[in-house]
C-alpha atoms as a PDB file:
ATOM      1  CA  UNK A   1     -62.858  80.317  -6.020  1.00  0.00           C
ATOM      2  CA  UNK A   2     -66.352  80.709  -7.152  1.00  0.00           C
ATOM      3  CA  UNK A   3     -65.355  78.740 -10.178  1.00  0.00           C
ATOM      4  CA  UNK A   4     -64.254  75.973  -8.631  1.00  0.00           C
ATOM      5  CA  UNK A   5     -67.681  75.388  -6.657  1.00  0.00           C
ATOM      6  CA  UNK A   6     -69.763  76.232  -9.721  1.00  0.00           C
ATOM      7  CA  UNK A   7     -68.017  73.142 -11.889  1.00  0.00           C
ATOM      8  CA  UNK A   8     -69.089  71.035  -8.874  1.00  0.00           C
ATOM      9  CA  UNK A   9     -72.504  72.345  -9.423  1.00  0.00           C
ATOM     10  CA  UNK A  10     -72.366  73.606  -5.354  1.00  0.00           C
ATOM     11  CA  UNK A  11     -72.777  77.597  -5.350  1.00  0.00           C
ATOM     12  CA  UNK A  12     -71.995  78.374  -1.551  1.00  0.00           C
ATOM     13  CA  UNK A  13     -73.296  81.366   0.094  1.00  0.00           C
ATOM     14  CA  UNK A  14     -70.133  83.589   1.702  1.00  0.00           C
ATOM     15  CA  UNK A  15     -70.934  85.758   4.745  1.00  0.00           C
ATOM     16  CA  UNK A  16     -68.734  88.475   5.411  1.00  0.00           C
ATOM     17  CA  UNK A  17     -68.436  89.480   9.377  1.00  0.00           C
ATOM     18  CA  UNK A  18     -67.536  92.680  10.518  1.00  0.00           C
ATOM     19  CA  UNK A  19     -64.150  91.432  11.074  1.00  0.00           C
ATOM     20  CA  UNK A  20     -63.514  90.622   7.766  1.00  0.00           C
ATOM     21  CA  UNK A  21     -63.712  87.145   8.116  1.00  0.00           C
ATOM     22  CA  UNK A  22     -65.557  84.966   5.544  1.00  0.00           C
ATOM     23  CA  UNK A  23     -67.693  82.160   6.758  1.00  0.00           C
ATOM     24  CA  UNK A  24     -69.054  79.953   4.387  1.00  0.00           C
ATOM     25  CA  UNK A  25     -72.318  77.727   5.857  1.00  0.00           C
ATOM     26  CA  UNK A  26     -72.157  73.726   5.459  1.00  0.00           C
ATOM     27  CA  UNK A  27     -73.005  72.110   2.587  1.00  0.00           C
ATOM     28  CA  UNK A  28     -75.977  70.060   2.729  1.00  0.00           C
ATOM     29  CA  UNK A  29     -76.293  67.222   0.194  1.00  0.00           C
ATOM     30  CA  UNK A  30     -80.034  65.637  -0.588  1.00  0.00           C
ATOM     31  CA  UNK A  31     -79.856  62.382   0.672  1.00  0.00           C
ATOM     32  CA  UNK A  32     -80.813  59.689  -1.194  1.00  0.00           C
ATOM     33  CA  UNK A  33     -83.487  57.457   0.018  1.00  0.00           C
ATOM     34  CA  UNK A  34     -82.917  53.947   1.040  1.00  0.00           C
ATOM     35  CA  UNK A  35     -85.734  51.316   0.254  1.00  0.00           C
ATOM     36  CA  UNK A  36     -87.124  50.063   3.155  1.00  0.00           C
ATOM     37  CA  UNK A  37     -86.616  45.720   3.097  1.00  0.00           C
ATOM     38  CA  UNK A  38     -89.789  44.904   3.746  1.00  0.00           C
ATOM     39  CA  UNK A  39     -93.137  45.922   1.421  1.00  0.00           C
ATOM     40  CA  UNK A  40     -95.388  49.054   2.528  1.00  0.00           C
ATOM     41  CA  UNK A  41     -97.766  48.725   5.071  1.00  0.00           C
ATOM     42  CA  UNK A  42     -95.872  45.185   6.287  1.00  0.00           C
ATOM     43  CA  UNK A  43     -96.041  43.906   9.922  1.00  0.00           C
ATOM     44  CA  UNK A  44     -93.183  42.871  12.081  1.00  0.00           C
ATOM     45  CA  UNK A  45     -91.876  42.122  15.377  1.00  0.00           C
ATOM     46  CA  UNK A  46     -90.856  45.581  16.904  1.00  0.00           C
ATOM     47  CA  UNK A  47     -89.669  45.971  20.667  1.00  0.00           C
ATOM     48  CA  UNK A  48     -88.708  42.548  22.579  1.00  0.00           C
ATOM     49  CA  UNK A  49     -89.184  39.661  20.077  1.00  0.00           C
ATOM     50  CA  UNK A  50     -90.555  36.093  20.995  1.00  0.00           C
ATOM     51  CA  UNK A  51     -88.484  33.304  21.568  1.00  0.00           C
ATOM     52  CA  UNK A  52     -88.334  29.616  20.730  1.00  0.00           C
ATOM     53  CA  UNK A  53     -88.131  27.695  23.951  1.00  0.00           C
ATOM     54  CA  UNK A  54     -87.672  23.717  22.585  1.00  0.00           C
ATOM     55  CA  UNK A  55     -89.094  20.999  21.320  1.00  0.00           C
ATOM     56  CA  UNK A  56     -90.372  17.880  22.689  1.00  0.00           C
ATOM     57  CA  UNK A  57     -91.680  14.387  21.986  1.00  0.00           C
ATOM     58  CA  UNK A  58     -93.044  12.236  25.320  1.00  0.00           C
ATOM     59  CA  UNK A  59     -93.005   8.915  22.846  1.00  0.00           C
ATOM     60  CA  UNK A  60     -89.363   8.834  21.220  1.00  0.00           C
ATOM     61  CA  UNK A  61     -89.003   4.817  20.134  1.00  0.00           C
ATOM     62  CA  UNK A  62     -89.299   4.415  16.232  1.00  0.00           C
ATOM     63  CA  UNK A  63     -92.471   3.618  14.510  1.00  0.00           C
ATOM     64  CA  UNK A  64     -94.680   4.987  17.597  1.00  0.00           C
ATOM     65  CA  UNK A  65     -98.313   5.957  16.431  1.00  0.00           C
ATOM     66  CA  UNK A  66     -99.750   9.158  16.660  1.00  0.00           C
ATOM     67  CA  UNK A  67     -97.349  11.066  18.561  1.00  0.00           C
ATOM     68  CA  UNK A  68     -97.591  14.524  19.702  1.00  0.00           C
ATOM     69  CA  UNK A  69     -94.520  16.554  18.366  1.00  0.00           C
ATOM     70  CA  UNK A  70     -94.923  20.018  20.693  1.00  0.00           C
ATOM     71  CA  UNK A  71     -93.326  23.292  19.853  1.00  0.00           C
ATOM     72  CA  UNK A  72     -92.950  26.067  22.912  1.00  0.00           C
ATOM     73  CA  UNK A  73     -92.150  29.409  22.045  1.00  0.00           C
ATOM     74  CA  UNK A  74     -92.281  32.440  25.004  1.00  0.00           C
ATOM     75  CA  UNK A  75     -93.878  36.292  24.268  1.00  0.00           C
ATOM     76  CA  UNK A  76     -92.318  38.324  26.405  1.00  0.00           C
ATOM     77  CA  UNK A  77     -94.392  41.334  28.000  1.00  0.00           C
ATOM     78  CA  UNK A  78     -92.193  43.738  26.768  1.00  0.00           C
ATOM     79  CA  UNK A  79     -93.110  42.631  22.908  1.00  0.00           C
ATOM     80  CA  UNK A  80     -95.453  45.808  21.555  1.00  0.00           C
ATOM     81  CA  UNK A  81     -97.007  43.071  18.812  1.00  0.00           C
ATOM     82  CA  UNK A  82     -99.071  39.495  19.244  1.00  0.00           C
ATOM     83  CA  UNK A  83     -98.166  36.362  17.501  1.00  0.00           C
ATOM     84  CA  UNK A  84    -100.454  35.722  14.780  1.00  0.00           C
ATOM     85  CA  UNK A  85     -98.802  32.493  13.226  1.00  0.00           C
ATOM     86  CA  UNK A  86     -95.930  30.105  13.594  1.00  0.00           C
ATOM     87  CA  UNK A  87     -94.627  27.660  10.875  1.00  0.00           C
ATOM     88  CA  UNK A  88     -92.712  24.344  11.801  1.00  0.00           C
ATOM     89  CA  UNK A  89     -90.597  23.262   8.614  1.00  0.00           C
ATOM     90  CA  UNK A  90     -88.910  19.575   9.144  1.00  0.00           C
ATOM     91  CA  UNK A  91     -85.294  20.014   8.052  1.00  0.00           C
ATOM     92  CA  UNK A  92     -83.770  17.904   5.529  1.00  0.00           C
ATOM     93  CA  UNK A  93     -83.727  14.306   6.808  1.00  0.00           C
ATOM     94  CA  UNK A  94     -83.972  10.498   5.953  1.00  0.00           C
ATOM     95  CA  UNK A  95     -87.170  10.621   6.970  1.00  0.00           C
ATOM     96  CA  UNK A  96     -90.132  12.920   6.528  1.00  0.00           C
ATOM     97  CA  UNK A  97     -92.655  12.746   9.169  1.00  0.00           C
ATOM     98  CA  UNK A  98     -96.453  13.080   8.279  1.00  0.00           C
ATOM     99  CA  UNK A  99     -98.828  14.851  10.382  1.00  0.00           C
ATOM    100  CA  UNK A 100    -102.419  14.753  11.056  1.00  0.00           C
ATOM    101  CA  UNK A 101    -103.518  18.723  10.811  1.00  0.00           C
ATOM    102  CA  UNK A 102    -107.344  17.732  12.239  1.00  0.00           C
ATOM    103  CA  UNK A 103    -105.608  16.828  15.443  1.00  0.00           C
ATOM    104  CA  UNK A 104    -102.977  19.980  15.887  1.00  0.00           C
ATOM    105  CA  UNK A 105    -103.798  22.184  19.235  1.00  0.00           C
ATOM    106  CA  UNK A 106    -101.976  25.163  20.400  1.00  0.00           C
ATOM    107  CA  UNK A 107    -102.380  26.137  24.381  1.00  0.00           C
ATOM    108  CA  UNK A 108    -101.055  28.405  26.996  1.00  0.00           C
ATOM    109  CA  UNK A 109     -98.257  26.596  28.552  1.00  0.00           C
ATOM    110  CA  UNK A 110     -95.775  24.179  28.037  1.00  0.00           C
ATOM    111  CA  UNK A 111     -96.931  20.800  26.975  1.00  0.00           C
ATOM    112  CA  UNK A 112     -95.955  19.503  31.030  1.00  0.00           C
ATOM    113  CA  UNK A 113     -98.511  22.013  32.390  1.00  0.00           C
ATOM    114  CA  UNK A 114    -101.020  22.955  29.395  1.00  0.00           C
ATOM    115  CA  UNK A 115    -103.884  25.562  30.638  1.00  0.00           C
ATOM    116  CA  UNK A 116    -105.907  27.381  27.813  1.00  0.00           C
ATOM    117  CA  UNK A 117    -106.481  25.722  24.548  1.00  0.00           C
ATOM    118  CA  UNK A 118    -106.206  28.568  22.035  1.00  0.00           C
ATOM    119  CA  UNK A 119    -108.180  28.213  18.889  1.00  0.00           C
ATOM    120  CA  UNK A 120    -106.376  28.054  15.524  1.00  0.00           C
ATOM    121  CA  UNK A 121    -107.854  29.604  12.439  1.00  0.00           C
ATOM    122  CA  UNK A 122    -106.566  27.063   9.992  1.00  0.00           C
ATOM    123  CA  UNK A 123    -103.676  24.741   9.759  1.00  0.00           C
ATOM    124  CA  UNK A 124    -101.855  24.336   6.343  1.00  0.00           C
ATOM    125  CA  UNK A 125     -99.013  23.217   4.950  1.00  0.00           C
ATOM    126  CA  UNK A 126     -96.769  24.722   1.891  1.00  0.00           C
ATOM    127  CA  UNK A 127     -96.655  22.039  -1.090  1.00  0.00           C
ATOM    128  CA  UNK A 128     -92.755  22.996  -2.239  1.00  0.00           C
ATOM    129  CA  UNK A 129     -91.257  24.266   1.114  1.00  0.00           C
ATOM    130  CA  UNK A 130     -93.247  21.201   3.794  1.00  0.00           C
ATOM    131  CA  UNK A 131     -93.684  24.513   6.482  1.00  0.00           C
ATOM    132  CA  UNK A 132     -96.668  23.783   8.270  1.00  0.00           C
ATOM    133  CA  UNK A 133     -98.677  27.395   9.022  1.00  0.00           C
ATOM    134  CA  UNK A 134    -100.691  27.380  12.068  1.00  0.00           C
ATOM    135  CA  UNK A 135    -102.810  30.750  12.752  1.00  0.00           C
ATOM    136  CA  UNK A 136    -104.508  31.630  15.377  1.00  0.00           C
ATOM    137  CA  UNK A 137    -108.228  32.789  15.274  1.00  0.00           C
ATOM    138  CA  UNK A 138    -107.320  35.311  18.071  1.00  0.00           C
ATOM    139  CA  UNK A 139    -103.168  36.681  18.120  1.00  0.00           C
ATOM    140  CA  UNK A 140    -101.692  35.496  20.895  1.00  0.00           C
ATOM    141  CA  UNK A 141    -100.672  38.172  23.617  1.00  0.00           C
ATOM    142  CA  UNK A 142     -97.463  39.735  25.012  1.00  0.00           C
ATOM    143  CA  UNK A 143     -96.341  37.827  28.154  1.00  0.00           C
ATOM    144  CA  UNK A 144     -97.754  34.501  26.871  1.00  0.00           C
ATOM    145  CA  UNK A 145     -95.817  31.195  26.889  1.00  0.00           C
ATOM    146  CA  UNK A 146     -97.847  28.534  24.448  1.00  0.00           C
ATOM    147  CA  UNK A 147     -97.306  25.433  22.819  1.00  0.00           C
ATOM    148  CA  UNK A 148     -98.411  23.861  19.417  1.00  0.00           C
ATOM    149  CA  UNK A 149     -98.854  20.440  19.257  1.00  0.00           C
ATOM    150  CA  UNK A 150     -98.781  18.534  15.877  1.00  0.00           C
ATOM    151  CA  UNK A 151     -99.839  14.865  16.004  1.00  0.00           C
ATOM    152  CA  UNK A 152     -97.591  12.479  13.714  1.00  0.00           C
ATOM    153  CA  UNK A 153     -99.191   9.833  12.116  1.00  0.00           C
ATOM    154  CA  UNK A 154     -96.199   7.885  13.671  1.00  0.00           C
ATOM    155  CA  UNK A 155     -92.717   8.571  14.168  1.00  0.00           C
ATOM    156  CA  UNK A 156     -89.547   7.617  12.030  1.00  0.00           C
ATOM    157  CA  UNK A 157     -88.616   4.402  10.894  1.00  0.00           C
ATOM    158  CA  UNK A 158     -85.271   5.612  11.188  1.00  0.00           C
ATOM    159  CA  UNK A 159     -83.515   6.773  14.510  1.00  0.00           C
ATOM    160  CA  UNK A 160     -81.981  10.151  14.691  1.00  0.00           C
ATOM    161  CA  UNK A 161     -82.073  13.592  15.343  1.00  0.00           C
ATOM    162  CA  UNK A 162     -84.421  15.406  13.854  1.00  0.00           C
ATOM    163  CA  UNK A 163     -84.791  19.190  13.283  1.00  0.00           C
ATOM    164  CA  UNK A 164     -87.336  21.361  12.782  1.00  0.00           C
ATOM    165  CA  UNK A 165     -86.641  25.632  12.283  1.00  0.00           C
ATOM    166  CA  UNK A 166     -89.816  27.763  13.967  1.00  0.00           C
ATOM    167  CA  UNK A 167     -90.535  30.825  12.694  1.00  0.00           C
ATOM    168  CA  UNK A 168     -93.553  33.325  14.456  1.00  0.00           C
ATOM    169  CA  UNK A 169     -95.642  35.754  12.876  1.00  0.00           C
ATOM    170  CA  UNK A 170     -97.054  39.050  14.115  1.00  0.00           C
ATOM    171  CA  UNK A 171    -100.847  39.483  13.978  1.00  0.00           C
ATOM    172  CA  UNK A 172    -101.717  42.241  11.097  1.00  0.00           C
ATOM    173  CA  UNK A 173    -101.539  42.541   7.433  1.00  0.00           C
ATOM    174  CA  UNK A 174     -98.566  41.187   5.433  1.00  0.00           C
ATOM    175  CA  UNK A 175     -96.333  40.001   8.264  1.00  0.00           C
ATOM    176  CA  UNK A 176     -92.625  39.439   8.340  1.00  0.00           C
ATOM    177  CA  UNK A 177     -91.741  36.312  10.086  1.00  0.00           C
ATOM    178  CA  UNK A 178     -89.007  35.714  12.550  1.00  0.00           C
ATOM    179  CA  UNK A 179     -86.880  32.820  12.309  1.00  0.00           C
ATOM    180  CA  UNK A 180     -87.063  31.722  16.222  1.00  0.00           C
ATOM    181  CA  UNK A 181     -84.236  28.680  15.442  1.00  0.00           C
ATOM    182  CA  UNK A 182     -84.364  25.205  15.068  1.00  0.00           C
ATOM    183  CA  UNK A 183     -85.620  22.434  17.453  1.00  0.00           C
ATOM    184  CA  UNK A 184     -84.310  19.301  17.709  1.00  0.00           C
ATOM    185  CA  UNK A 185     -86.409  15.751  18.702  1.00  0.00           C
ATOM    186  CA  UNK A 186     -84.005  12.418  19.192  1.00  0.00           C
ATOM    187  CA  UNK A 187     -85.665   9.368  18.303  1.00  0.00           C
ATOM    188  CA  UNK A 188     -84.515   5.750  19.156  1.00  0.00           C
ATOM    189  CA  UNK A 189     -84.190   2.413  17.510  1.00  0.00           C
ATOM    190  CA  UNK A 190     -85.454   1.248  20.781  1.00  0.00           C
ATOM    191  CA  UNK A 191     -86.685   2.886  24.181  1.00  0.00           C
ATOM    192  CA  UNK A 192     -83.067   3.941  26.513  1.00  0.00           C
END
């Protein structure tokens, strides 16, 4: 028997009770580690995430100038980290919109009822993928609802629906966004 746990290189220790009975302890294997997905030291949403809460245009005719295109998104209180960025990437379509980043504005609140303007840190945009980054000089807090408001130069020539995915940030070094969805904004060929 000993023989037989020696070729699979296992060398169990046998107890012998006073009742003659042999008990042999478990077996523990090492177990191998598992890399973690995400780099050391990374940042990401733990606890109650944030949510995407829609998209919204007040101007929705084609070819209207310099339209606000706002972007809600809700922190609940339970969420143990801030929002540091979000990133609004226009899905593929006929049509790509282009924005005026001196104008963008993030507040507390949804664009019906806006209250505090928060103050962005910069406001870029990725030359292959189109995501606009937005950051936030200070992270936004748990139990926050906020909007960011990008100003189109004007909208689509083209009516349709047109879809944008959200992603948010946590505040910290080398965060892991969240993909928070995709909104959609309808635009007409004329005013309904």
């Amino acid at each position: 028997m000993l023989k037989k746990f020696q070729t699979l290189g296992l060398l169990p220790l046998l107890l012998t009770t006073s009742l003659g009975v042999t008990l042999s302890p478990a077996i523990i294997y090492p177990v191998q580690s598992q890399d973690f997905p995400y780099p050391p030291n990374s940042t990401f949403f733990t606890g109650k995430p944030p949510s995407f809460q829609g998209a919204r245009v007040f101007y929705n005719s084609i070819y209207a100038p310099d339209v606000p295109y706002y972007f809600t998104f809700y922190l609940p209180e339970q969420s143990i980290q801030s929002i540091g960025k979000v990133t609004i990437q226009q899905n593929t379509s006929p049509y790509t919109l282009d924005f005026r980043f001196s104008q963008t504005q993030a507040f507390l609140g949804t664009p019906d009822q806006k209250q505090t303007l928060l103050k962005l840190k910069t406001v870029s945009q990725d030359p292959e993928t189109g995501a606009i980054a937005v950051e936030f000089e200070t992270p936004v807090p748990p139990g926050s609802t906020f909007s960011v408001g990008l100003e189109a130069v004007q909208n689509p020539s083209i009516g349709g629906t047109y879809g944008f995915t959200v992603r948010a940030f946590p505040a910290g070094p080398q965060a892991i966004g969240m993909n928070l969805g995709v909104g959609q904004i309808q635009i007409y060929d004329f005013r309904p």
